[in-house]
Every structure is written in structure tokens, then in C-alpha cells.
Protein backbone atom coordinates (compact mmCIF):
# COMPACT_ATOMS: atom_id res chain seq x y z
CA UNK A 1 0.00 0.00 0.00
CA UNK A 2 3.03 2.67 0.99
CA UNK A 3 4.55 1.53 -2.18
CA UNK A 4 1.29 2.33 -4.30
CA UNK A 5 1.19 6.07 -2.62
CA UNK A 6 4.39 6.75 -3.64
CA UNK A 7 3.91 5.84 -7.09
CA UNK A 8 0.43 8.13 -7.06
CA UNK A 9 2.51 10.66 -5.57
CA UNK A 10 5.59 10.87 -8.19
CA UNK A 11 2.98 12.38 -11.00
CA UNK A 12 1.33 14.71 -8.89
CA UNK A 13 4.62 15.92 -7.94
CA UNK A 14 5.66 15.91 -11.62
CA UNK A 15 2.35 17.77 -12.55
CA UNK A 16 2.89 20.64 -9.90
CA UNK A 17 6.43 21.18 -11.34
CA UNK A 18 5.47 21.18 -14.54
CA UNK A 19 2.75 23.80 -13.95
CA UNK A 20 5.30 26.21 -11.65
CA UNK A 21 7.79 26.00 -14.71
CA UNK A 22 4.97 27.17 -17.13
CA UNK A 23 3.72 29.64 -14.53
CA UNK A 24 7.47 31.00 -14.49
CA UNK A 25 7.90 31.15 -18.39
CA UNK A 26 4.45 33.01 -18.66
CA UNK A 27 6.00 35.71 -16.01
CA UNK A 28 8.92 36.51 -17.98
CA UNK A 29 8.79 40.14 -19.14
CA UNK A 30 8.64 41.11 -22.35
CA UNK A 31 11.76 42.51 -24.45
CA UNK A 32 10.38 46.37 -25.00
CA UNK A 33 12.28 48.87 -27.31
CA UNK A 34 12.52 52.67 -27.81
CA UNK A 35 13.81 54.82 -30.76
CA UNK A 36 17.29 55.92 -30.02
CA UNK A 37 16.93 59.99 -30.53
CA UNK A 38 20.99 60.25 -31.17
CA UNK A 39 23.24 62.68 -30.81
CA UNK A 40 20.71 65.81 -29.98
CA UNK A 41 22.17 69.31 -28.80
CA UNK A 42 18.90 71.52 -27.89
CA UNK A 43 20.02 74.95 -28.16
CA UNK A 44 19.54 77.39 -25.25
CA UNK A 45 17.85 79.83 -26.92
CA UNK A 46 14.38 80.17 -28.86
CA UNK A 47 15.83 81.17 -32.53
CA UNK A 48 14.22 82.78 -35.02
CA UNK A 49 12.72 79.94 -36.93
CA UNK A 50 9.55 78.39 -36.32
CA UNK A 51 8.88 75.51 -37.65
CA UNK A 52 5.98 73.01 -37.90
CA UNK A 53 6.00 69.18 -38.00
CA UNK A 54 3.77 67.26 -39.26
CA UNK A 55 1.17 65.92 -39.59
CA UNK A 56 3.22 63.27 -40.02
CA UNK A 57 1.76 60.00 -41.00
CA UNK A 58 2.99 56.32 -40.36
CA UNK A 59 1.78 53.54 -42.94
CA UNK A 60 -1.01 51.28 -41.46
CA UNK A 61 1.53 48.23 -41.34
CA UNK A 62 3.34 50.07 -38.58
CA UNK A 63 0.69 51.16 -36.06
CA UNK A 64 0.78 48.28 -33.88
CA UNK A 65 2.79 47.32 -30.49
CA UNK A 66 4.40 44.68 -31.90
CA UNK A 67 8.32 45.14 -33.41
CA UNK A 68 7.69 43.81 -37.13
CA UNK A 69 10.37 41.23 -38.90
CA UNK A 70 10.73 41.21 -42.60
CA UNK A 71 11.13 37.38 -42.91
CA UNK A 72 13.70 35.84 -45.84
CA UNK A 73 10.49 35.56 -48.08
CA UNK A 74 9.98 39.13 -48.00
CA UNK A 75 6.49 39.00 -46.00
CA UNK A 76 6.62 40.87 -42.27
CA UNK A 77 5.34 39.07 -39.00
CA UNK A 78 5.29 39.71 -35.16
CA UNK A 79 8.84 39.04 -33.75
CA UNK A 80 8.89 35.37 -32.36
CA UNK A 81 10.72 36.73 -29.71
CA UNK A 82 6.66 38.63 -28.44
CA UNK A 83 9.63 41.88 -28.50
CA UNK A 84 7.18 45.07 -28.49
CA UNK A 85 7.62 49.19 -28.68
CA UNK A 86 7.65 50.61 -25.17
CA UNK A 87 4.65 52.97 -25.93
CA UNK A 88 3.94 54.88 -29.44
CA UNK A 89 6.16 54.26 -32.51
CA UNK A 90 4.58 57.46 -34.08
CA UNK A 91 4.85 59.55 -30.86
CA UNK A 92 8.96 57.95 -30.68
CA UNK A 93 8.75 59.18 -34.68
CA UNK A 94 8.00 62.19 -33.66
CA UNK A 95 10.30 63.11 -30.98
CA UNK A 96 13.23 62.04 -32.09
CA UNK A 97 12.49 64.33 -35.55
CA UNK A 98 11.34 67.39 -33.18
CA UNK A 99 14.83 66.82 -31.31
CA UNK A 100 16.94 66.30 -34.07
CA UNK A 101 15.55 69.11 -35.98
CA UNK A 102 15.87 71.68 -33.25
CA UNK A 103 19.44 70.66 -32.90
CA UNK A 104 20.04 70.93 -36.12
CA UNK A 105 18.27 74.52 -37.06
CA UNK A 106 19.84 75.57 -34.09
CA UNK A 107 16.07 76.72 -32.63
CA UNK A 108 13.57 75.69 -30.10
CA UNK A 109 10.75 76.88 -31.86
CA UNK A 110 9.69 73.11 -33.38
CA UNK A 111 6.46 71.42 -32.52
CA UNK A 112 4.38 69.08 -33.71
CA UNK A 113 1.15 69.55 -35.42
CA UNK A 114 -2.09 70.54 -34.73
CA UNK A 115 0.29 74.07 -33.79
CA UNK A 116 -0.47 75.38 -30.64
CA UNK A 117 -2.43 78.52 -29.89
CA UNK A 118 -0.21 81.65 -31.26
CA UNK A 119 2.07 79.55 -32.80
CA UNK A 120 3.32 81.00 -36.25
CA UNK A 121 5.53 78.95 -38.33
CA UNK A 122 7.67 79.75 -40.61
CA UNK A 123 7.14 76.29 -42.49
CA UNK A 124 5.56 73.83 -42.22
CA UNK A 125 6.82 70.03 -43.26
CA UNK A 126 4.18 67.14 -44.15
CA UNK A 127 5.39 63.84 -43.60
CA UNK A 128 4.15 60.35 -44.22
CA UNK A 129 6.53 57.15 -43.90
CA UNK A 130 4.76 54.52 -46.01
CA UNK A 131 7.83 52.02 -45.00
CA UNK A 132 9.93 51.31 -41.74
CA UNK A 133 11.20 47.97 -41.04
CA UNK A 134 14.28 45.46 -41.30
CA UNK A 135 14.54 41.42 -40.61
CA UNK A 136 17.21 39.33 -39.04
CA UNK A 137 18.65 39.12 -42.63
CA UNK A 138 17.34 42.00 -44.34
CA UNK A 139 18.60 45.64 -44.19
CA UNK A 140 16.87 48.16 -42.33
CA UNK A 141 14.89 50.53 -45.08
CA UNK A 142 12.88 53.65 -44.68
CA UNK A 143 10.46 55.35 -47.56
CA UNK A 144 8.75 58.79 -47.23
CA UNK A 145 7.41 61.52 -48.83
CA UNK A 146 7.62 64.82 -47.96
CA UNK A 147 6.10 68.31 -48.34
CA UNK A 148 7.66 72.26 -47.58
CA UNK A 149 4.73 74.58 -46.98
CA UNK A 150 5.49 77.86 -46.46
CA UNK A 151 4.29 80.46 -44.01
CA UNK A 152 1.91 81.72 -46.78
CA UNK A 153 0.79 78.68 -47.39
CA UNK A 154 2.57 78.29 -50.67
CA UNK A 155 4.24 74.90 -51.30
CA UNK A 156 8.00 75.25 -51.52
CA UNK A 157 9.13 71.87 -52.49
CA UNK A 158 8.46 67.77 -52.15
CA UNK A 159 10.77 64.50 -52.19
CA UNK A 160 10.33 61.05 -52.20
CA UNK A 161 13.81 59.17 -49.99
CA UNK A 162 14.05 55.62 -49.84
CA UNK A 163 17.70 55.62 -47.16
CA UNK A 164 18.69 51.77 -46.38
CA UNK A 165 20.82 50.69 -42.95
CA UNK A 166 22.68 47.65 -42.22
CA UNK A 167 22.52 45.95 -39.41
CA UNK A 168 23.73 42.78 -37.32
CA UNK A 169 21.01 40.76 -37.15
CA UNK A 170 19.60 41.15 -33.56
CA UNK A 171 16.59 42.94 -32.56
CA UNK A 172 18.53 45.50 -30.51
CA UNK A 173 20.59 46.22 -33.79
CA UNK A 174 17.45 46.25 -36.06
CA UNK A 175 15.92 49.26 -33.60
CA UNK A 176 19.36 51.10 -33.71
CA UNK A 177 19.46 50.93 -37.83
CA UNK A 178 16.02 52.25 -37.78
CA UNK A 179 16.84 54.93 -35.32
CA UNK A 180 19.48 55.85 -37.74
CA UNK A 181 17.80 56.13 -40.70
CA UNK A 182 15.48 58.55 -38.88
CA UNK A 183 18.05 60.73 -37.82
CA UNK A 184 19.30 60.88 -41.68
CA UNK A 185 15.81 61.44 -42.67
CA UNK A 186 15.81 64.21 -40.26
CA UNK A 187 19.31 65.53 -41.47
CA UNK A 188 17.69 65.74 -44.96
CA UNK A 189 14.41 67.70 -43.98
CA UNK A 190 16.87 70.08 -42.26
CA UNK A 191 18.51 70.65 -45.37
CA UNK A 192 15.74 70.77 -47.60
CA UNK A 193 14.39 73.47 -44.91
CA UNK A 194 17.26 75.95 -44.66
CA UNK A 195 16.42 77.41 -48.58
CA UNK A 196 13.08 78.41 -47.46
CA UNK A 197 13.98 79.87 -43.97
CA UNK A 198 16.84 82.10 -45.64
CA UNK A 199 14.09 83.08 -48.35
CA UNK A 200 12.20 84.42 -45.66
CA UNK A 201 14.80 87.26 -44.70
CA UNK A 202 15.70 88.07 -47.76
CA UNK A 203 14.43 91.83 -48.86
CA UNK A 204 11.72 92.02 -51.14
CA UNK A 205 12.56 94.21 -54.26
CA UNK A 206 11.13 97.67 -54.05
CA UNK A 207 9.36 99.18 -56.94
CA UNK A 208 11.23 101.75 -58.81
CA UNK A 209 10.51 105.30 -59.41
CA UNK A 210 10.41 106.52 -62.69
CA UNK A 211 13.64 108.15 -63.79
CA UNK A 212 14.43 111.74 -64.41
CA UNK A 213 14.79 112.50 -67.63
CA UNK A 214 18.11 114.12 -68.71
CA UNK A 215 18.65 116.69 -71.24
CA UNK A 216 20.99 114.56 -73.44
CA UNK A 217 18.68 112.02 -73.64
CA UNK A 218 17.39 113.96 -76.68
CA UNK A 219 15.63 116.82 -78.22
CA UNK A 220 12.31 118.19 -76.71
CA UNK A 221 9.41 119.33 -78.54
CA UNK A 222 9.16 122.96 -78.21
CA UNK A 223 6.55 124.87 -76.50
CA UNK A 224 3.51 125.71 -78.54
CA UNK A 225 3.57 129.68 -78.87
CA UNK A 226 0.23 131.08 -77.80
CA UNK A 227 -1.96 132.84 -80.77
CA UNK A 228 -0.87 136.57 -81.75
CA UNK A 229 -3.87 138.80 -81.43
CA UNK A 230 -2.49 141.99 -81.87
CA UNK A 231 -2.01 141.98 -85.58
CA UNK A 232 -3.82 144.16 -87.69
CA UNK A 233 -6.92 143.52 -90.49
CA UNK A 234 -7.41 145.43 -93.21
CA UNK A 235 -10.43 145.42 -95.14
CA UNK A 236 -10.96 145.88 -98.83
């Protein structure tokens, strides 16, 4: 009978251990990962240019908590690894372009659309990234389309980049290739920025006044001489 409870008893103590090892596995935490910003110098003072980002659209793929693998086949799934962004991957987007920008027009006037209340920019930059994703064996790639409106509301200039990052493999390294291509994305919209900022200072040309007439330009017409009424009639 003793020997019969202990054999009862080895797969009920097999079953609890199995069932604490699956309890720990389900407790794990999951891997979570932020944009890295970069290098980012905010300067001290305001600046003169005011500038407006956004909106700035991410493609549908991308709006999702999950980090996204492009697989050797070329289709994207979840990572197998459950890794996820640690919040927004359009407000991340979004910061690390404000940042960078700021650092890079040298102004803290930057903010992201809808402007806030007295807010008057200078220009205004519509964004949308249709593409933002890598794979353990594929390159990181970004694709977006931009737009320069100025503060009149005139459009100033549009691009399409497609800027490509390679990686080692890991997820860690994926996130820091995509970071990267940000911050060149950034480094471009800066550039593309400048022309329309300086166009903004420059004078506008002044209508000129009619010039003065010299008097070697040429002969003048002379004065018509008034009637004579003092001459004489005589009558025959």
C-alpha cells in the first residue's frame, strides 16, 4: 500500500512542477524597445525659426505594439521573440524628428502639429513614412514623402527618400538601424528646410521710381507759342 502512494505521488509531484515551470515562463517580461533619438544638442535659446511638424503620417503596417520582422520571403510578422515598442512608434517618430531638428536649425521653436495657440511657423513640413522595417537578414529601409509649406501657405518643395541601414542581425541592432535612418531622414528635412527659412529674410525688391529724364537724352518738342492777337486787319 506505501509503495502504491508513492507511485500516485511521483505524478502529482511531476504535474505541480510542470505547472510552476509554465507559470514562471508566462512571467517573464517582455523585451520592450525605444527609438534611439541620437546625438541631440537643444540649443539654449528660442531662434528665429519656427517651424511646424507634421502631420506626419505612419503607414497602417506600422501602427501596432508589436516590433515587425521582414522574414527571408519578404512577407513581415510579429517578432517570435513577443519583442514590443515601449509605448507609441509614431509619438517615438515624432520626438526624435522634433529633437533632431531643433538641434540641427539651431532653434527651439519646433512642434508638432495641430500648432499650438499663437504659434506661427515659418514652415511647415508634411510627412508620411509609407515604409519602416528590417529582418534578421534583411537591411533596415525607410520610404517617405515629404512636403515644404510655407508660411503663406505656398508649397516650396516635395521629395520622395528611400535611405537603407545595415545591421547585425539582432533585434537590438534592427531598432538602432532604424533609429538611424530617422536621424538621416531628419538631417535631410533640415537641409531641404534651410532654402526656405533664408528666403524668408531676404528683402523684397522695391518698386522703382520713374527716372528723371536728362537733357541729353534727346531733343524736346518745343513749347507751342500762344496765338498773336495783336495783328492788324485790313479790309478791302
Amino acid at each position: 500500500m506505501k509503495v502504491m502512494n508513492n507511485v500516485l505521488r511521483f505524478p502529482l509531484v511531476l504535474l505541480l512542477a510542470c505547472t510552476g515551470l509554465v507559470g514562471c515562463v508566462a512571467q517573464q517580461p517582455l523585451p520592450l524597445y525605444r527609438l534611439d533619438n541620437g546625438v541631440v544638442e537643444i540649443p539654449e535659446q528660442q531662434g528665429e525659426a519656427a517651424v511646424l511638424l507634421g502631420p506626419v503620417s505612419l503607414a497602417d503596417y506600422l501602427q501596432r505594439d508589436a516590433l515587425l520582422q521582414r522574414l527571408p520571403d519578404g512577407s513581415i510578422a510579429a517578432d517570435p521573440q513577443q519583442a514590443r515598442w515601449a509605448g507609441s512608434l509614431k509619438e517615438d517618430v515624432d520626438q526624435l524628428l522634433l529633437r533632431q531638428l531643433a538641434t540641427q536649425l539651431k532653434t527651439q521653436k519646433v512642434e508638432a502639429a495641430p500648432a499650438g495657440e499663437g504659434f506661427a511657423p515659418d514652415v511647415q513640413i508634411e510627412l508620411a513614412i509609407t515604409r519602416l522595417d528590417s529582418g534578421p537578414q534583411h537591411p533596415a529601409v525607410l520610404e517617405a514623402q515629404w512636403r515644404l509649406i510655407d508660411a503663406q501657405g505656398k508649397r516650396q518643395g516635395s521629395r520622395l527618400v528611400r535611405l537603407q541601414e545595415e545591421h547585425q542581425g539582432s533585434v537590438s541592432d534592427q531598432v538602432q538601424a532604424q533609429s538611424r535612418l530617422l536621424q538621416r531622414l531628419s538631417t535631410l528635412l533640415a537641409q531641404a528646410v534651410e532654402p526656405v527659412l533664408l528666403a524668408r529674410k531676404a528683402p523684397k525688391p522695391q518698386a522703382k521710381a520713374p527716372a528723371r529724364r536728362n537733357e541729353s537724352d534727346g531733343p524736346r518738342l518745343k513749347a507751342i507759342e500762344p496765338l498773336r492777337t495783336d495783328l492788324e486787319v485790313f479790309r478791302f
